[in-house]
Structures are given as C-alpha cells and as structure tokens.
C-alpha atoms as a PDB file:
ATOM      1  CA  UNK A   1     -17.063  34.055  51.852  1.00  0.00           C
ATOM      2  CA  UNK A   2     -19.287  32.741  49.052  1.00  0.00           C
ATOM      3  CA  UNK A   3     -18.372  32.983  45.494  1.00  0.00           C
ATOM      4  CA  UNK A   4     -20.609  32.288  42.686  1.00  0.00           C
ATOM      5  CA  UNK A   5     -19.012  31.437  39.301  1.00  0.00           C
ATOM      6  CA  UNK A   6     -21.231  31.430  35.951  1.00  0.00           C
ATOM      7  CA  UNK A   7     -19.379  28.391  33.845  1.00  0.00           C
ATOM      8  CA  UNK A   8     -19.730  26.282  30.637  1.00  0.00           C
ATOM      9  CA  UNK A   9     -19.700  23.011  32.598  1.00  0.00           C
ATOM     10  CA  UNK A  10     -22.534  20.886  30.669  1.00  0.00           C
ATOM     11  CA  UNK A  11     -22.431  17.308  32.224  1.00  0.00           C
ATOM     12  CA  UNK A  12     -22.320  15.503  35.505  1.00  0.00           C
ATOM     13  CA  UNK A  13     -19.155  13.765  34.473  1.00  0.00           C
ATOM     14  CA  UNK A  14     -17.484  17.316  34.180  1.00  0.00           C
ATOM     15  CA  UNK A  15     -18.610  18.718  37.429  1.00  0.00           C
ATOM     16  CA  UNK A  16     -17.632  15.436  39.459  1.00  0.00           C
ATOM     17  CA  UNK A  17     -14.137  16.006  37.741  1.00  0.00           C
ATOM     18  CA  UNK A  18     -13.999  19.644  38.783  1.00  0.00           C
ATOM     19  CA  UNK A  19     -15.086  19.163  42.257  1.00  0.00           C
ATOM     20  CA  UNK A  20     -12.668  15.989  43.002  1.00  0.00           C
ATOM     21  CA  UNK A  21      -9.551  18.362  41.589  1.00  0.00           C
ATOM     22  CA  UNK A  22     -11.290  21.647  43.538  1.00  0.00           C
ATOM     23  CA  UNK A  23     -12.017  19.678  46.767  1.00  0.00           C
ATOM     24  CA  UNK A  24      -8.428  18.337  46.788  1.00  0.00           C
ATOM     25  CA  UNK A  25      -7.138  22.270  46.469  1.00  0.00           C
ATOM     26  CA  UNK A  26     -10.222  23.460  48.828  1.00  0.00           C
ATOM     27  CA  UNK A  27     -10.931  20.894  50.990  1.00  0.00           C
ATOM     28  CA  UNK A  28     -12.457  23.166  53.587  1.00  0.00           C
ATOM     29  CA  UNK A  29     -14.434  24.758  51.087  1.00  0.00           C
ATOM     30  CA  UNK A  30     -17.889  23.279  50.146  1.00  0.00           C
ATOM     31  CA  UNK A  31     -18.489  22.979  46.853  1.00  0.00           C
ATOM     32  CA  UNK A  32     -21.197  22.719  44.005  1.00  0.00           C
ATOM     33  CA  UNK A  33     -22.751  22.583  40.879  1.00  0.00           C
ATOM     34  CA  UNK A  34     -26.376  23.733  39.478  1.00  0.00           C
ATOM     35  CA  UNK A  35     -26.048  22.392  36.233  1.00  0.00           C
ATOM     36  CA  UNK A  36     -30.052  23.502  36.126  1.00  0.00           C
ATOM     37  CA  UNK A  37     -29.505  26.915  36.059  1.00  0.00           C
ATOM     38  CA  UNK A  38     -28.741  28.476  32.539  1.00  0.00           C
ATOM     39  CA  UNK A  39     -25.423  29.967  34.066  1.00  0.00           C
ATOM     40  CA  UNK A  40     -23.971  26.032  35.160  1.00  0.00           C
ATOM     41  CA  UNK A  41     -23.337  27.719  38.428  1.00  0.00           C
ATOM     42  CA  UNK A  42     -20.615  27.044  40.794  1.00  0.00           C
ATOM     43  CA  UNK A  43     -21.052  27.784  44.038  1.00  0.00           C
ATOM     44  CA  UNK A  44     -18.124  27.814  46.711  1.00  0.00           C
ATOM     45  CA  UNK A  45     -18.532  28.677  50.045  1.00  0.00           C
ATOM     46  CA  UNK A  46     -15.430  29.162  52.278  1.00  0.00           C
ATOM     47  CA  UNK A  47     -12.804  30.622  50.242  1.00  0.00           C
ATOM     48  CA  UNK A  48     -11.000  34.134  49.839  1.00  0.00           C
ATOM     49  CA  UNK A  49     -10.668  36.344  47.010  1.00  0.00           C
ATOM     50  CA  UNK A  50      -7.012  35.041  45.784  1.00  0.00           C
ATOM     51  CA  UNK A  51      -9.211  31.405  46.252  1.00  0.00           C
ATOM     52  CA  UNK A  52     -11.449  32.517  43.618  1.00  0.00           C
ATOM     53  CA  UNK A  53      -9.075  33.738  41.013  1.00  0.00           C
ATOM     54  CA  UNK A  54      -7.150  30.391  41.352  1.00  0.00           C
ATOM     55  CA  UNK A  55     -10.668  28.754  41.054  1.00  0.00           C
ATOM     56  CA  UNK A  56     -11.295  30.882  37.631  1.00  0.00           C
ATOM     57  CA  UNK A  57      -7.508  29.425  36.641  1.00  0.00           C
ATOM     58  CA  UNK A  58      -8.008  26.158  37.567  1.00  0.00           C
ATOM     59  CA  UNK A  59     -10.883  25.874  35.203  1.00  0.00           C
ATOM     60  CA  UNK A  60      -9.730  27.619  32.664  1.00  0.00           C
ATOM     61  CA  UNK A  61      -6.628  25.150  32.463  1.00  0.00           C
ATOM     62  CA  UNK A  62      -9.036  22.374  32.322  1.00  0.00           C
ATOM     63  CA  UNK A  63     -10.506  23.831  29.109  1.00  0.00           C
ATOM     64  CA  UNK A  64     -13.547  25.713  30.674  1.00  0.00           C
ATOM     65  CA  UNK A  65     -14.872  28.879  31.256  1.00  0.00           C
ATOM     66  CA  UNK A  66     -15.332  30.786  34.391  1.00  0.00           C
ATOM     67  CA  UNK A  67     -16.126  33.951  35.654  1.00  0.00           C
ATOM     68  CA  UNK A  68     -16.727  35.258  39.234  1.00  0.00           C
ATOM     69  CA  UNK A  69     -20.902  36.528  39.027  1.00  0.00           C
ATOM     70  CA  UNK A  70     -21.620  39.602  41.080  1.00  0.00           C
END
C-alpha cells in the first residue's frame, strides 16, 4: 500500500533524519520526501494501515506534524 502524509518537514537535514529513523523501523518500505510540494509530502510505499499510524506517531514524537492525505 501507498500512504501519502502532508507534514511540516521544512529542510533536507529534517527529512534525512526522518527517513534514517523511518527506514530503520520500515526497512522494506521505500521512502520519501517532496519538500517542493506545499504539503512537504511523505510518501511511503509498502506499509499497512497500523504502519501508517505509527508513522503519524513517530513524527509527532520528533516534534512534527503529520497527517495521513486522502
């Protein structure tokens, strides 16, 4: 499944932090940023539903917000 998460990630240095922790929990997952779009989209492809909720925690721990787009 793909999951698309709208985020207030602003700089490279965040995502890179994001996506070493996420890759470490997901590491079957791929994973991305478009820091372009005016959402700072996260894209993760390969997960399941309870995968995206801890993906919303996760970055909400790290002081970030995230929400699952539809």
């Amino acid at each position: 499944m793909i999951e698309v998460f709208k985020t207030n990630v602003q700089t490279k240095t965040q995502a890179r932090r994001i996506l070493e922790i996420l890759e470490k929990g997901f590491s079957e997952a791929r994973i991305n940023f478009d820091l372009a779009d005016c959402d700072k989209i996260l894209r993760v492809d390969g997960i399941t539903e309870a995968g995206s909720r801890v993906i919303v925690n996760d970055l909400h721990r790290l002081g970030f917000s995230c929400e699952v787009l539809n």
